[in-house]
C-alpha atoms as a PDB file:
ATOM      1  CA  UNK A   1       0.000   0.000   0.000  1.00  0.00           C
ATOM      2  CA  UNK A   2       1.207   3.537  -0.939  1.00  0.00           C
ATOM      3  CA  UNK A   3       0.529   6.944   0.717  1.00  0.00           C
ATOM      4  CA  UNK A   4      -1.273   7.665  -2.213  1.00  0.00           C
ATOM      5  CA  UNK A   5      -3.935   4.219  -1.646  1.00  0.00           C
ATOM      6  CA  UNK A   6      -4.134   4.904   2.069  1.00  0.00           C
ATOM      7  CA  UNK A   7      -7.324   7.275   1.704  1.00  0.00           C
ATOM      8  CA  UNK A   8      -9.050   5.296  -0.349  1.00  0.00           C
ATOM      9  CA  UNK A   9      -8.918   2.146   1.525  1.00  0.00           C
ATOM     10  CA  UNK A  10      -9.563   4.485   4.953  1.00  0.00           C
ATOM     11  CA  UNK A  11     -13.165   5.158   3.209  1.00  0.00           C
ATOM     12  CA  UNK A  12     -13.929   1.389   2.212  1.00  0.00           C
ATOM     13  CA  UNK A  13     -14.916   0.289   5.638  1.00  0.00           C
ATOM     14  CA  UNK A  14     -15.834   2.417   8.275  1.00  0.00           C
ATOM     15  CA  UNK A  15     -17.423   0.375  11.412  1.00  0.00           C
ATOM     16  CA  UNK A  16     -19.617   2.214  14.026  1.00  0.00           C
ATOM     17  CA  UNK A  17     -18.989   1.117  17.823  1.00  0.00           C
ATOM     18  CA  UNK A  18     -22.866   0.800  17.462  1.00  0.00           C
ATOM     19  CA  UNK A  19     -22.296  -1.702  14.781  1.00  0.00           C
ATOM     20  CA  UNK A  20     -20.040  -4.167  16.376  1.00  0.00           C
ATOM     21  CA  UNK A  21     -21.743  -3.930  20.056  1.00  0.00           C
ATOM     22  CA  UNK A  22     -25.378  -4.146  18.732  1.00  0.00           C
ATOM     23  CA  UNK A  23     -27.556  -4.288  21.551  1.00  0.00           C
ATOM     24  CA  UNK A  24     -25.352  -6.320  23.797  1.00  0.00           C
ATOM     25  CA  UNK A  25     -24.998  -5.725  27.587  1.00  0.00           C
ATOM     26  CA  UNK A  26     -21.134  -4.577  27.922  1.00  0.00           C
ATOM     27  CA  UNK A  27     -19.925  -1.648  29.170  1.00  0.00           C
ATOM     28  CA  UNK A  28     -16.322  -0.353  27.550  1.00  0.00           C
ATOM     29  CA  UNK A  29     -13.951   1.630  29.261  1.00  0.00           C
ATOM     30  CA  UNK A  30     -10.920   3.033  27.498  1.00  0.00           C
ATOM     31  CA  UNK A  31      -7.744   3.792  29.279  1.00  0.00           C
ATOM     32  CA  UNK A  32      -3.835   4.517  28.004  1.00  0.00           C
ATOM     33  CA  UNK A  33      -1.311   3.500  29.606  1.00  0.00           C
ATOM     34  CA  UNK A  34       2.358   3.996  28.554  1.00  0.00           C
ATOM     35  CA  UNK A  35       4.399   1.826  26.006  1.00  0.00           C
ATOM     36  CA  UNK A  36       7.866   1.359  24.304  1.00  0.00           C
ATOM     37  CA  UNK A  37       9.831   5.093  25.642  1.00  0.00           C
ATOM     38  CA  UNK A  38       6.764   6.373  27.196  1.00  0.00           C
ATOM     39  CA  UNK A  39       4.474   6.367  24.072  1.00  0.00           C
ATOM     40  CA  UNK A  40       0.851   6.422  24.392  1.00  0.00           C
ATOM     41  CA  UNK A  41      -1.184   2.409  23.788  1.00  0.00           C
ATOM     42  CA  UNK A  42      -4.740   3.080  23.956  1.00  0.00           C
ATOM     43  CA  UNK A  43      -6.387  -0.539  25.596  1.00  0.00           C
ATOM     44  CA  UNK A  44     -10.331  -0.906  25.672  1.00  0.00           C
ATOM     45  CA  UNK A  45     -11.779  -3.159  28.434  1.00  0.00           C
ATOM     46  CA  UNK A  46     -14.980  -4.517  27.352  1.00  0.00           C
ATOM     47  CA  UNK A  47     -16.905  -6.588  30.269  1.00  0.00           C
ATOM     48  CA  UNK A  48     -20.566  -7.780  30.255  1.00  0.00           C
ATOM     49  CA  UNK A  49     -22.675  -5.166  32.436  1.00  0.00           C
ATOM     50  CA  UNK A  50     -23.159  -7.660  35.291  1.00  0.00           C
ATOM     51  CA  UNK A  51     -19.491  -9.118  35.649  1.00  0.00           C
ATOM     52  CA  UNK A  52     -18.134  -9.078  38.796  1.00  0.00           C
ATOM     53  CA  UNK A  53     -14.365  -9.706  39.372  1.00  0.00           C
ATOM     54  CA  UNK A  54     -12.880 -11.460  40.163  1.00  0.00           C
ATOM     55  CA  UNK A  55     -13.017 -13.290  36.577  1.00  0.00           C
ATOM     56  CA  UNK A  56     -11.986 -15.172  33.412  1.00  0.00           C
ATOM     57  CA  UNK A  57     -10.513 -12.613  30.726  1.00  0.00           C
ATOM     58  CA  UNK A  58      -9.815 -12.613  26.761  1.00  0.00           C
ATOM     59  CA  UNK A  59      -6.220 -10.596  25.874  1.00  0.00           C
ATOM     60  CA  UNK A  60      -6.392  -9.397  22.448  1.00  0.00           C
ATOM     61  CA  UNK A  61      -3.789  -7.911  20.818  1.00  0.00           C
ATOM     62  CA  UNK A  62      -3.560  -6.112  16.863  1.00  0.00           C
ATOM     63  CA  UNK A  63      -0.335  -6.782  15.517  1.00  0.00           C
ATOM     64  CA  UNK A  64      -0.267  -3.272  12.949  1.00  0.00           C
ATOM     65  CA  UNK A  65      -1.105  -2.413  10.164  1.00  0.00           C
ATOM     66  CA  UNK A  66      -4.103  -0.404  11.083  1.00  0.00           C
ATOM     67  CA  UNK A  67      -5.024   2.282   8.668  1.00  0.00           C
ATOM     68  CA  UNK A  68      -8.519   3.217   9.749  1.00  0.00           C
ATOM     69  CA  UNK A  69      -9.755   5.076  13.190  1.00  0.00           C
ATOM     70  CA  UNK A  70      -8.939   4.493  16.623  1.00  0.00           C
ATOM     71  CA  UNK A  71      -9.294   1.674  18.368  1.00  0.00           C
ATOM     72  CA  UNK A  72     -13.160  -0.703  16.994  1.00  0.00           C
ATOM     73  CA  UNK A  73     -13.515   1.908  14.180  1.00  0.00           C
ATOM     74  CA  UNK A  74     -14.327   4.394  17.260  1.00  0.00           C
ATOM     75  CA  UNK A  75     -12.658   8.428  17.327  1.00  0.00           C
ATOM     76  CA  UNK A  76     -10.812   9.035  20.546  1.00  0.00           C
ATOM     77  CA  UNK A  77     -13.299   9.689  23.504  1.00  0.00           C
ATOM     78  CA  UNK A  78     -16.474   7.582  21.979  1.00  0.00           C
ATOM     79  CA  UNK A  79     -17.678   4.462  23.839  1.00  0.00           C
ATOM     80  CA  UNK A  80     -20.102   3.406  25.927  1.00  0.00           C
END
């Protein structure tokens, strides 16, 4: 991919939060916490609205290449 493709392929596929979560009962907190030399990772915890911890967890983890928006097609500061 070239500079030049980048915003085409940006406007191919845009996901809404709203699309992916549908009506299911999770709440989503976002949070940053620092990386590699003190640079910003944004992390999303997504846990069903009645969890209570202790509990079982799923680590996911992108290895690159993203080209669209932030973090589950959201802008920074969406979320529910």
């Amino acid at each position: 991919m070239t500079l030049k493709q980048l915003k085409h392929f940006r406007q191919l596929s845009h996901v809404t939060w709203e699309a992916l979560i549908g009506d299911a009962e999770v709440h989503c907190v976002d949070y940053t916490i620092p990386g590699h030399q003190r640079a910003d990772i944004g992390v999303s915890v997504i846990s069903r609205k009645d969890h209570a911890v202790p509990g079982p967890a799923v680590y996911f983890m992108h290895g690159g290449g993203e080209i669209g928006a932030g973090g589950w097609g959201r802008e920074a500061g969406e979320g529910s």
